[in-house]
C-alpha atoms as a PDB file:
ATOM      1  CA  UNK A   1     128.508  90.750 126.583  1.00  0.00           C
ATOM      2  CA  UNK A   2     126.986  88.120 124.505  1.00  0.00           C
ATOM      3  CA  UNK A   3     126.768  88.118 120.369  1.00  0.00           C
ATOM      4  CA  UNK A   4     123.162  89.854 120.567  1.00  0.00           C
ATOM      5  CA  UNK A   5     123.638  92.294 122.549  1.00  0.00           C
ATOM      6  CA  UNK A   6     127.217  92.955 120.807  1.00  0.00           C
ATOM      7  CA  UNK A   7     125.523  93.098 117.195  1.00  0.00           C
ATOM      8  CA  UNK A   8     122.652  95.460 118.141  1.00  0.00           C
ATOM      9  CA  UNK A   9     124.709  97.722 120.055  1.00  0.00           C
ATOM     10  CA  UNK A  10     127.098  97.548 117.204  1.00  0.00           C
ATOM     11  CA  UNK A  11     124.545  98.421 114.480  1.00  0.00           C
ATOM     12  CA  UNK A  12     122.363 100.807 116.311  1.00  0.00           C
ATOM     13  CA  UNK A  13     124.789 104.349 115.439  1.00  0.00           C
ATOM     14  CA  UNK A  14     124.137 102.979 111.426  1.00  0.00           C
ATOM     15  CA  UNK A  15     120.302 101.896 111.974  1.00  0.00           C
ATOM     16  CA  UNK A  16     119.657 105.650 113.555  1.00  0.00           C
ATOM     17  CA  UNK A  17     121.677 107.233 111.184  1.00  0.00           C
ATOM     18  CA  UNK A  18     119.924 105.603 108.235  1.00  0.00           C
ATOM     19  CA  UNK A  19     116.284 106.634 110.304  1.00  0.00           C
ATOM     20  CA  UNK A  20     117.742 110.336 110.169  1.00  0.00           C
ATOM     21  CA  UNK A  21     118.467 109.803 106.651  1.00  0.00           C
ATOM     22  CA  UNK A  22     115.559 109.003 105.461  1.00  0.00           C
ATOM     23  CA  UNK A  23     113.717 111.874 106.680  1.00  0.00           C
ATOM     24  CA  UNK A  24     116.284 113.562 104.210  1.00  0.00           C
ATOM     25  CA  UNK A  25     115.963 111.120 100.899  1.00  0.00           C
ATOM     26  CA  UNK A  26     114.135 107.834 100.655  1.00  0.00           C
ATOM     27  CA  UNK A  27     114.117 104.607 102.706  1.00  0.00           C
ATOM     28  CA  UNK A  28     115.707 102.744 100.022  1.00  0.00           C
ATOM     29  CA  UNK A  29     118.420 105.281  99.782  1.00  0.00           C
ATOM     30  CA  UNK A  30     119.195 105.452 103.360  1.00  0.00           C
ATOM     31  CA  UNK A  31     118.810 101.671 103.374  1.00  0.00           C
ATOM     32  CA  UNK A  32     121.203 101.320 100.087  1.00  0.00           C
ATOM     33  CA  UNK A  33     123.696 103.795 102.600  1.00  0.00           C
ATOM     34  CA  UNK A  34     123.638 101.885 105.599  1.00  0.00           C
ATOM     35  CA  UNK A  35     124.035  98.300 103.491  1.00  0.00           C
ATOM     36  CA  UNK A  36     126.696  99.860 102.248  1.00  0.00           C
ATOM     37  CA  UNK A  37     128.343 101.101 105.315  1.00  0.00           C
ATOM     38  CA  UNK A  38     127.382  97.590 106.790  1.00  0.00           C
ATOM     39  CA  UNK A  39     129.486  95.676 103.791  1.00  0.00           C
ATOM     40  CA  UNK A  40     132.630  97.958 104.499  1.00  0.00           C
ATOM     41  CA  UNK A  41     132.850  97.464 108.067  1.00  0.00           C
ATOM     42  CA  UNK A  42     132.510  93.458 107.210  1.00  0.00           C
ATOM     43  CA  UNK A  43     135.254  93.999 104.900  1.00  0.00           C
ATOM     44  CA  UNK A  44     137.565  95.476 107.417  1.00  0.00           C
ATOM     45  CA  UNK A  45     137.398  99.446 107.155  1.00  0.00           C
ATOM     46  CA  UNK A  46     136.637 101.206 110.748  1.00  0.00           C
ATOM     47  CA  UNK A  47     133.353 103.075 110.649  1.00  0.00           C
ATOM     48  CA  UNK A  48     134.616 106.491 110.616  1.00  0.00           C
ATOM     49  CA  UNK A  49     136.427 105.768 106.636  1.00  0.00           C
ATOM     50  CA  UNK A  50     133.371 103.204 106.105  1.00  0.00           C
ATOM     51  CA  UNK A  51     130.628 106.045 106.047  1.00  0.00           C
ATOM     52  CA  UNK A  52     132.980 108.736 104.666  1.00  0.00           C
ATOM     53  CA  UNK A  53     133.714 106.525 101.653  1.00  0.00           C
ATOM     54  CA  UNK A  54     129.980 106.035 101.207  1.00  0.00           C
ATOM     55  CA  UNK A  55     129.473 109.686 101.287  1.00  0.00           C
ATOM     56  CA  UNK A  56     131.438 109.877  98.772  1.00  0.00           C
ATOM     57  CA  UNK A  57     130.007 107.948  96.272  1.00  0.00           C
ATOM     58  CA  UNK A  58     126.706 110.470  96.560  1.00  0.00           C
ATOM     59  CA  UNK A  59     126.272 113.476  94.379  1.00  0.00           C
ATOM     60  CA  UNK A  60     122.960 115.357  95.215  1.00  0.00           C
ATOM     61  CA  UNK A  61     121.366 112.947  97.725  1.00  0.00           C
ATOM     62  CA  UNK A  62     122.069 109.417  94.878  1.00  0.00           C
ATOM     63  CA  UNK A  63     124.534 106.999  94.001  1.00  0.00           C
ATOM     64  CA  UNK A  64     126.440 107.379  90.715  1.00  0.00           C
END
């Protein structure tokens, strides 16, 4: 498989979850989310602790 394909297949689960989330909050919210996600899997964590620590880090649909 070759970079591209790697890197979009890689990103797509985040890119549709962040579509989903918008329909729930904002597009810069869901963006803010998936950038966020995005910088923890670049800094090592798998993607299942990546989005869960994101999660976390919401109280009633914003950041705190």
């Amino acid at each position: 498989m070759n970079l591209k394909n790697e890197t979009l297949n890689a990103v797509k689960p985040f890119v549709d979850y962040g579509l989903h989330e918008a329909s729930y909050t904002s597009y810069s919210h869901a963006l803010t989310e998936v950038a966020a996600i995005a910088y923890l899997l670049g800094k090592g964590y798998d993607p299942h602790t990546a989005y869960h620590t994101v999660e976390s880090w919401e109280k009633n649909e914003k950041f705190y």
